[in-house]
N, C-alpha and C. Protein backbone atom coordinates (compact mmCIF):
# COMPACT_ATOMS: atom_id res chain seq x y z
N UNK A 1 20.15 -22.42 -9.88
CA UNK A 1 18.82 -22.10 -10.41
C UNK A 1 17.85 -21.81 -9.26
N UNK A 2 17.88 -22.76 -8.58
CA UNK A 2 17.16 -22.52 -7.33
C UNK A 2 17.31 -20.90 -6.44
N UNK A 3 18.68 -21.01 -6.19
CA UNK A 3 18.89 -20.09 -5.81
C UNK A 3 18.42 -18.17 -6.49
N UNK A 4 18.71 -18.45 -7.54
CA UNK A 4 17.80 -17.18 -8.16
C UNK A 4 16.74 -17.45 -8.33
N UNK A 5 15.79 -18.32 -8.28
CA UNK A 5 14.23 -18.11 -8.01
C UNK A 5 14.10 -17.52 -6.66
N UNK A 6 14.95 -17.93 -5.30
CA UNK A 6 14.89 -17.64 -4.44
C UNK A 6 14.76 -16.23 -4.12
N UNK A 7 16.20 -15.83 -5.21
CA UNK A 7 16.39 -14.24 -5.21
C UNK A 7 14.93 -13.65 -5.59
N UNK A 8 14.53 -13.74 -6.80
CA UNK A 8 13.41 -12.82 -7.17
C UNK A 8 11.84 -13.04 -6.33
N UNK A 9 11.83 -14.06 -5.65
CA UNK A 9 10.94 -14.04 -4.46
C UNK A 9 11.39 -13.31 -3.79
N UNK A 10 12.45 -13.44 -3.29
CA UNK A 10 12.57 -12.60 -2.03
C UNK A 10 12.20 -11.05 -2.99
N UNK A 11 13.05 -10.42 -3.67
CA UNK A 11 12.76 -9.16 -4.03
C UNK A 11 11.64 -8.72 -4.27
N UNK A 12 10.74 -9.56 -4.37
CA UNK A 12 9.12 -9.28 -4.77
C UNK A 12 8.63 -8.98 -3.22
N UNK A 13 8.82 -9.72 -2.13
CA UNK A 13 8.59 -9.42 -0.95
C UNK A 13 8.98 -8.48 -0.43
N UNK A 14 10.35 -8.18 -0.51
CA UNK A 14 10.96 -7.10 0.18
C UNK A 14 9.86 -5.80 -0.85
N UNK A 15 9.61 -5.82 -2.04
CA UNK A 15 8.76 -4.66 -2.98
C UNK A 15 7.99 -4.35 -2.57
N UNK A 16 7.21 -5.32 -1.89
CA UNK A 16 5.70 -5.17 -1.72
C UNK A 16 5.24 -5.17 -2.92
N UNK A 17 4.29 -4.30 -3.68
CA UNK A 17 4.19 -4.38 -4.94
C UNK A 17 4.57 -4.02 -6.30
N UNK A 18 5.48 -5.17 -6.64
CA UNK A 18 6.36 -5.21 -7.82
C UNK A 18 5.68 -4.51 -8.73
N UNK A 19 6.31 -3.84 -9.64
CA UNK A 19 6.23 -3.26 -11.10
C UNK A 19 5.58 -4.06 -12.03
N UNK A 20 4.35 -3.98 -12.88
CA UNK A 20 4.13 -4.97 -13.75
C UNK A 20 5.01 -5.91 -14.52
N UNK A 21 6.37 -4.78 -14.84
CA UNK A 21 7.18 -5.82 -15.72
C UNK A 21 8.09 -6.98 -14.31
N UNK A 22 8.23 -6.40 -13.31
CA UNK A 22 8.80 -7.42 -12.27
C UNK A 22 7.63 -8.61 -12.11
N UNK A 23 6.58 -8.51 -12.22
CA UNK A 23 5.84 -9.74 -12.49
C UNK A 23 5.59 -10.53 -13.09
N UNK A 24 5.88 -9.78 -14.41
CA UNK A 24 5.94 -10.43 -15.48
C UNK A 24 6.90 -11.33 -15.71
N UNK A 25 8.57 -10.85 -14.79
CA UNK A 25 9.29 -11.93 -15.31
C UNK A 25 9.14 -12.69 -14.22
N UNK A 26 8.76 -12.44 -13.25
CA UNK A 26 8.34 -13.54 -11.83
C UNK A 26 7.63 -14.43 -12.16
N UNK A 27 6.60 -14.55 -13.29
CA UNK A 27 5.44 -15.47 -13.49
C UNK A 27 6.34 -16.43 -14.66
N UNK A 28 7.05 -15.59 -16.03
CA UNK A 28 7.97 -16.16 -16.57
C UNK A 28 9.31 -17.36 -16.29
N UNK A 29 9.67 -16.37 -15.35
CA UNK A 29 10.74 -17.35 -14.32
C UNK A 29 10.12 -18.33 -13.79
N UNK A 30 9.37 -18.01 -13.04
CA UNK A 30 8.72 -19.71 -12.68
C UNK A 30 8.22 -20.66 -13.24
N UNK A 31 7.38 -19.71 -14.38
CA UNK A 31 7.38 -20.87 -16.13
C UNK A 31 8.39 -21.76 -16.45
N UNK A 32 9.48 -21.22 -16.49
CA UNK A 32 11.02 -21.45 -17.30
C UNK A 32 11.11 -22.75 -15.65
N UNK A 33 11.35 -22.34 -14.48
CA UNK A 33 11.51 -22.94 -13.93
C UNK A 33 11.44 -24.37 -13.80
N UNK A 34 10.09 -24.39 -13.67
CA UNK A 34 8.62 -25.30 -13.68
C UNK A 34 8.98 -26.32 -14.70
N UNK A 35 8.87 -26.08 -16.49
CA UNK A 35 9.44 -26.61 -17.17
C UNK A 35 11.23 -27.29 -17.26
N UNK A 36 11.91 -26.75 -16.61
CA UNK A 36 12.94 -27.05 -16.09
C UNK A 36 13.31 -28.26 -15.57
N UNK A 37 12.01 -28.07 -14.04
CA UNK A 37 11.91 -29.40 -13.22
C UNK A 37 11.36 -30.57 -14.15
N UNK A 38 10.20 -30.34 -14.69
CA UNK A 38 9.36 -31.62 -15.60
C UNK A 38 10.38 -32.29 -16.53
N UNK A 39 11.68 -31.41 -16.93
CA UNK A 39 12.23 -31.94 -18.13
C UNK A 39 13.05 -32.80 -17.37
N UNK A 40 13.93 -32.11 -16.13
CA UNK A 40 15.10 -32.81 -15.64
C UNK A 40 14.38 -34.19 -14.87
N UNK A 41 13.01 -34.13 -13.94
CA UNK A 41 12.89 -34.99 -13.59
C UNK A 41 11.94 -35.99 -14.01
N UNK A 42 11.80 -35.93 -15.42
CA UNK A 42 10.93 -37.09 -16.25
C UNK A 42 11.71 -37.54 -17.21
């Protein structure tokens, strides 16, 4: 999991400026993420 958050950071960097929909799932993904962590570590 980690590791593909990693990925789509990096690809956003290497973009410079991502495509609206590449942000969209960048902000998503880290949603999903985020919730992820709170569930596994509470």
């Amino acid at each position: 999991m980690q590791d593909h958050l990693r990925q789509l950071i990096d690809r956003r960097a290497y973009s410079g400026r991502g495509s609206p929909r590449d942000f969209l799932f960048g902000v998503l993904g880290l949603g999903f993420f985020m919730l992820m962590w709170v569930i596994g570590t509470g």
